[in-house]
Protein backbone atom coordinates (compact mmCIF):
# COMPACT_ATOMS: atom_id res chain seq x y z
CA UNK A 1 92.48 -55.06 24.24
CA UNK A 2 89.88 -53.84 27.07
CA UNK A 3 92.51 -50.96 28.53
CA UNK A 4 93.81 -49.65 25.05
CA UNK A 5 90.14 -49.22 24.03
CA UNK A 6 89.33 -47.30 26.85
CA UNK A 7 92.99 -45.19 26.63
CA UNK A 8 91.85 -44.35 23.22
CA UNK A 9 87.47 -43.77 23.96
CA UNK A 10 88.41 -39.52 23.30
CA UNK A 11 89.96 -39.72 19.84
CA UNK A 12 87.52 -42.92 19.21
CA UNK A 13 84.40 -40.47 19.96
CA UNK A 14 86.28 -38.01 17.84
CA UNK A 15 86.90 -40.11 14.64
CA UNK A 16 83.39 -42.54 14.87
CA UNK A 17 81.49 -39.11 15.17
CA UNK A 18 81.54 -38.48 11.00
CA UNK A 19 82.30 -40.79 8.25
CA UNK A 20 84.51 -38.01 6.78
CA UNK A 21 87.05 -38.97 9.53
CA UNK A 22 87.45 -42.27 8.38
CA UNK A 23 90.68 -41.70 7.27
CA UNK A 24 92.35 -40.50 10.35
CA UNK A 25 89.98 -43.44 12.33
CA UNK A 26 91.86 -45.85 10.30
CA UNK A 27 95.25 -44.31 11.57
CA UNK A 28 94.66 -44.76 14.89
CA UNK A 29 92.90 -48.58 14.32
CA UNK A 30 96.48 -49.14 12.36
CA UNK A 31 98.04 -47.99 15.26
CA UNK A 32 95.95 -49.81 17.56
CA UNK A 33 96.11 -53.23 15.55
CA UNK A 34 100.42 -53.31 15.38
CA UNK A 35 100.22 -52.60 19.18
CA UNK A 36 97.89 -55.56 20.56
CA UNK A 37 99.64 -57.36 18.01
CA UNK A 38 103.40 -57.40 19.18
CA UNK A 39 102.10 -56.76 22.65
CA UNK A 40 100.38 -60.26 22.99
CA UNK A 41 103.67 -61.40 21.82
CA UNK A 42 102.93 -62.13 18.03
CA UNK A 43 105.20 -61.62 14.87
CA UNK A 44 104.00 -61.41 11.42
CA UNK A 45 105.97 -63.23 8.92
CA UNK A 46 104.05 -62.27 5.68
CA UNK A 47 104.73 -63.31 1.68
CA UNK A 48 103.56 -60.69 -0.70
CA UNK A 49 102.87 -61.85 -4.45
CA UNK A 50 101.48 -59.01 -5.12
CA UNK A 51 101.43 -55.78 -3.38
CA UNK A 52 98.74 -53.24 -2.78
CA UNK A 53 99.00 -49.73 -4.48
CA UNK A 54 98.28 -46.77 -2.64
CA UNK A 55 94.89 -44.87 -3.37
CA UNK A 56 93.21 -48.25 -4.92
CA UNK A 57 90.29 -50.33 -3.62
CA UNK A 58 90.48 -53.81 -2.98
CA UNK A 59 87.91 -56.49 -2.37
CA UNK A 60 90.30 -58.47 0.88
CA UNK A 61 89.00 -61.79 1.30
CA UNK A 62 91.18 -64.14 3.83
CA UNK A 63 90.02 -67.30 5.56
CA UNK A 64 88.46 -66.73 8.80
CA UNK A 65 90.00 -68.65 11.76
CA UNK A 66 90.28 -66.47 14.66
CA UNK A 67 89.44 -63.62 16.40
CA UNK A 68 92.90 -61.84 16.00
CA UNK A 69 92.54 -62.21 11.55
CA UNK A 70 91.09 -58.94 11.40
CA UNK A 71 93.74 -57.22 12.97
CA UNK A 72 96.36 -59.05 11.04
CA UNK A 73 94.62 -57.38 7.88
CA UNK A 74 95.02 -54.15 9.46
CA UNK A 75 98.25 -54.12 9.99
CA UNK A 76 98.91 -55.62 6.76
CA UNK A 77 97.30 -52.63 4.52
CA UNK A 78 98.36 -49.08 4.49
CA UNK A 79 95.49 -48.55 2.43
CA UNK A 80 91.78 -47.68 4.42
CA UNK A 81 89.65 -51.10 4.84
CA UNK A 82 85.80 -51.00 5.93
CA UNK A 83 84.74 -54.49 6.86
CA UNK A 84 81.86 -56.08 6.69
CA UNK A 85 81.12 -57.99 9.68
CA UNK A 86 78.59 -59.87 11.86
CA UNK A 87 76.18 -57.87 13.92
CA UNK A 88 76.64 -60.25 17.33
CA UNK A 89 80.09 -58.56 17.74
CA UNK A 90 78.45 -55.37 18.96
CA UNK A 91 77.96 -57.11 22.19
CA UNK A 92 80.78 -56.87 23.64
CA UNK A 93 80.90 -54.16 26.23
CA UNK A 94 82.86 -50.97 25.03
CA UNK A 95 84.36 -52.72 21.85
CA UNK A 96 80.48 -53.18 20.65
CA UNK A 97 79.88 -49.34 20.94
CA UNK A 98 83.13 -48.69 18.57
CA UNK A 99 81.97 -51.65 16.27
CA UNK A 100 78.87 -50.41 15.37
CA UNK A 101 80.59 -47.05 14.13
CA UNK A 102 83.36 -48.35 12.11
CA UNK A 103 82.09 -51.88 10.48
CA UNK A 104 79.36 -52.72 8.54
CA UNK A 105 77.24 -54.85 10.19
CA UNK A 106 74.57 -57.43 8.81
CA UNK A 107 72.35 -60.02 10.00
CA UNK A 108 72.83 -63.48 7.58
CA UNK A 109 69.10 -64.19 8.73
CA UNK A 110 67.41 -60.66 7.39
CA UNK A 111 67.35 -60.38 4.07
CA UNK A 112 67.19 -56.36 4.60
CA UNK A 113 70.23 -56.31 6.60
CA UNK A 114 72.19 -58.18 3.76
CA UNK A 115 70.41 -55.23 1.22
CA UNK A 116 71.71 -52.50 3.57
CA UNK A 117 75.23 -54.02 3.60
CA UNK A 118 75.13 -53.94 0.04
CA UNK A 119 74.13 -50.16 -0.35
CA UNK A 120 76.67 -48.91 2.13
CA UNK A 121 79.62 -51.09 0.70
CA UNK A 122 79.06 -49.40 -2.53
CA UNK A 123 79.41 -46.32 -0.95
CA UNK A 124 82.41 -46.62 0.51
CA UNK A 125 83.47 -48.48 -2.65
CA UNK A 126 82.74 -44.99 -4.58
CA UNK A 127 85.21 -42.89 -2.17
CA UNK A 128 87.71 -45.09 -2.90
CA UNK A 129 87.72 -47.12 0.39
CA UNK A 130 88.74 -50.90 0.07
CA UNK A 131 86.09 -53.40 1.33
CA UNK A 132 87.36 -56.88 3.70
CA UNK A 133 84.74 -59.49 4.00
CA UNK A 134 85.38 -63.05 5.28
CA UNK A 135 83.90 -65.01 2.17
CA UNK A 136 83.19 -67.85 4.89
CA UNK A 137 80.53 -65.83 6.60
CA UNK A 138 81.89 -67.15 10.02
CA UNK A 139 84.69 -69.14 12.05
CA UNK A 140 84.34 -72.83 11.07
CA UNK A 141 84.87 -75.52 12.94
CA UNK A 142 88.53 -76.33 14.60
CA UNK A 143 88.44 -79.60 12.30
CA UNK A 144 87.23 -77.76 8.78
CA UNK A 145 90.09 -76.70 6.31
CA UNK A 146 87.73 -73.64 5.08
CA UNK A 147 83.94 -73.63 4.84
CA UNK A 148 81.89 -72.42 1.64
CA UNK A 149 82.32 -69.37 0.30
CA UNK A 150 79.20 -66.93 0.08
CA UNK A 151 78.94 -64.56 -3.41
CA UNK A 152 78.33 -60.67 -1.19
CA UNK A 153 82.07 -60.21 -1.58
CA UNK A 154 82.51 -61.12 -5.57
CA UNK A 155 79.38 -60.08 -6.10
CA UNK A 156 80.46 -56.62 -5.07
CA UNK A 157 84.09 -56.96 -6.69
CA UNK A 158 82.54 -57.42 -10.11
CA UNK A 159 80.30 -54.75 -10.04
CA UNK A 160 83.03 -52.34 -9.23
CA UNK A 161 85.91 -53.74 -11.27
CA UNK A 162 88.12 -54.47 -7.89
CA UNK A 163 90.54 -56.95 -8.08
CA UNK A 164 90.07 -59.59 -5.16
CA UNK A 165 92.78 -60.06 -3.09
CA UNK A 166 93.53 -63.70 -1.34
CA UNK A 167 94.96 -63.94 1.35
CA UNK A 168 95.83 -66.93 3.24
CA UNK A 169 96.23 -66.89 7.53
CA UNK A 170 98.24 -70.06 8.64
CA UNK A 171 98.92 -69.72 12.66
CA UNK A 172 95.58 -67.46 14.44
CA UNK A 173 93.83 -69.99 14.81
CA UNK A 174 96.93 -72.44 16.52
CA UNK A 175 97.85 -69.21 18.57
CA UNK A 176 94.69 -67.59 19.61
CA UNK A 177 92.09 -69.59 19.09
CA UNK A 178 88.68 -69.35 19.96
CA UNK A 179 89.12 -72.08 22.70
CA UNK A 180 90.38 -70.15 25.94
CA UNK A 181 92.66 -72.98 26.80
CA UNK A 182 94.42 -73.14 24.03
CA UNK A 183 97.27 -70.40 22.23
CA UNK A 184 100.06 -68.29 22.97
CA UNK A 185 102.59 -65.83 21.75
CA UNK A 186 104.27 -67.23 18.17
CA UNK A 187 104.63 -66.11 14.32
CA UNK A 188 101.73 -65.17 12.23
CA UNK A 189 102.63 -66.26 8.77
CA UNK A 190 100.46 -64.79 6.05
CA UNK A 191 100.40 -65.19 2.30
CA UNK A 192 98.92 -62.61 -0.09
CA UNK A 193 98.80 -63.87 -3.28
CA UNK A 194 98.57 -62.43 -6.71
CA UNK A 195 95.20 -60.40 -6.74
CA UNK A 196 92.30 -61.37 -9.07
CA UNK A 197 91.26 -59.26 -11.72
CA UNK A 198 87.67 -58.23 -12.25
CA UNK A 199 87.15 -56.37 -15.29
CA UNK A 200 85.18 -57.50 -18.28
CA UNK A 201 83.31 -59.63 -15.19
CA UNK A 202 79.79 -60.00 -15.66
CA UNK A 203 77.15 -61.42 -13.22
CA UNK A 204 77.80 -64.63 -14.80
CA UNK A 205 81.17 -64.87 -13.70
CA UNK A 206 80.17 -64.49 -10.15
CA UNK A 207 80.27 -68.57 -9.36
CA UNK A 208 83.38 -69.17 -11.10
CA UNK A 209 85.09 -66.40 -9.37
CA UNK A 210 84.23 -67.48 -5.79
CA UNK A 211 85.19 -70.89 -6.95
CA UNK A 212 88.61 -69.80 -8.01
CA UNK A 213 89.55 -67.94 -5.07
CA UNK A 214 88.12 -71.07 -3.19
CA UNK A 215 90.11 -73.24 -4.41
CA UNK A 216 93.46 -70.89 -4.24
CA UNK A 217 93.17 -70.56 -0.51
CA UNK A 218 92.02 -74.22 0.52
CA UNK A 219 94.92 -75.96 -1.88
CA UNK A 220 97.35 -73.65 -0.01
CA UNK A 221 95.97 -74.38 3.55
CA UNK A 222 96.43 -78.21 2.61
CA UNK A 223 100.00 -77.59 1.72
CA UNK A 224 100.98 -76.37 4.93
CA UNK A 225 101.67 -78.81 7.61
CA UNK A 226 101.61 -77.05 10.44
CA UNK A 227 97.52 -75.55 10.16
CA UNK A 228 96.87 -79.16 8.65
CA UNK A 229 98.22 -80.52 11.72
CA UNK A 230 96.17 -77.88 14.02
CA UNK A 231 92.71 -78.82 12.21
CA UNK A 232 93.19 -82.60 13.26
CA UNK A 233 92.15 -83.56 9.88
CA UNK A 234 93.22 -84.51 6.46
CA UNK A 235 90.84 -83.97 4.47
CA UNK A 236 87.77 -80.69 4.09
CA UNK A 237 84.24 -81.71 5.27
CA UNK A 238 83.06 -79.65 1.92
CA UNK A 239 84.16 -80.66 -1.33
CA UNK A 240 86.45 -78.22 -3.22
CA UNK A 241 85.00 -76.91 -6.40
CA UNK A 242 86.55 -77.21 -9.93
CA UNK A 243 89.19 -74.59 -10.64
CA UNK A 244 88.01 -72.24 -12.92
């Protein structure tokens, strides 16, 4: 990850430099994504319900389990993605510097951060840029199914009429996971369901909606053996809401 950031630090400084070259950023993070991907010896196996159309936003929201699920989104979506991410990623030497330019960063303990998150999604919402947040708000524990959802992401879906899109990540955390002694090369297999309409959506619809795509991604995550298996436990520490 370290030497392709640095290979690419010219055409990063070119493409971070205005938010008009978002586009062509996105390219070369596309680019970037499929090459640490196969080159650390993954394949994606993916299942598409549904599949994206070109020149449409999207609310993304998969379950968070490893550092290596936001590139598996890349890859996965021709169409641009801004996510919405935590600030303590910007960090990391080099990576950090790129971060800062490309993500939208908040703080979950200032309330102004989460305000300013909210402004500049909307934004990119309005050019027609699709939006990925982690509904978890962070990597839970190796022995939780999927933590709570927070509202920021269906919040924003229903005030712009974007369908939410589930997506379901089985293997990241098994094959690169946040402990350094465990992982290795292996198959990614993803699952994009069939996307959730918002229109007609009011405010009021806001719990029900989280609780629906809740439930869609933690019922499928207890289906599956093998990340069952990996989590070293049968049964979610939080209990899964009513479907809706």
């Amino acid at each position: 990850m370290i030497s392709t950031i640095i290979l690419m630090i010219p055409l990063l400084l070119i493409f971070t430099y205005k938010d008009e070259y978002y586009h062509l950023l996105w390219k070369l993070i596309r680019i970037w994504s499929k090459v640490l991907i196969y080159g650390m010896g993954f394949r994606l196996d993916i299942t598409l319900d549904q599949e994206i159309e070109a020149d449409k936003s999207y609310m993304f929201c998969p379950n968070h389990t490893s550092f290596m699920d936001p590139f598996v989104l890349i890859v996965l979506s021709k169409n641009p993605i801004v996510f919405v991410g935590k600030q303590e990623l910007a960090k990391f030497p080099i990576f950090g510097f790129f971060y800062k330019k490309a993500v939208i960063m908040v703080d979950r303990n200032n309330p102004n951060s989460r305000k300013r998150v909210f402004k500049m999604a909307r934004e990119r919402l309005q050019n027609g840029v699709s939006i990925a947040i982690f509904p978890e708000g962070l990597v839970p524990p190796e022995n939780v199914v999927l933590a709570p959802f927070k509202k920021g992401a269906f919040s924003l879906a229903i005030e712009f009429e974007v369908p939410v899109v589930p997506q379901v990540y089985y293997d990241c955390k098994r094959f690169f996971s946040w402990d350094f002694f465990k992982g290795g090369p292996g198959v990614l297999r993803v699952h994009q369901h069939s996307f959730i309409e918002t229109k007609h959506l009011t405010p009021k619809d806001l719990t029900a909606l989280k609780d629906k795509t809740f439930n869609l991604i933690y019922s499928d995550l207890l289906k599956d053996k093998k990340f069952m298996k990996d989590t070293n436990s049968t049964n979610n520490e939080y209990e899964i809401k009513s479907s809706v």
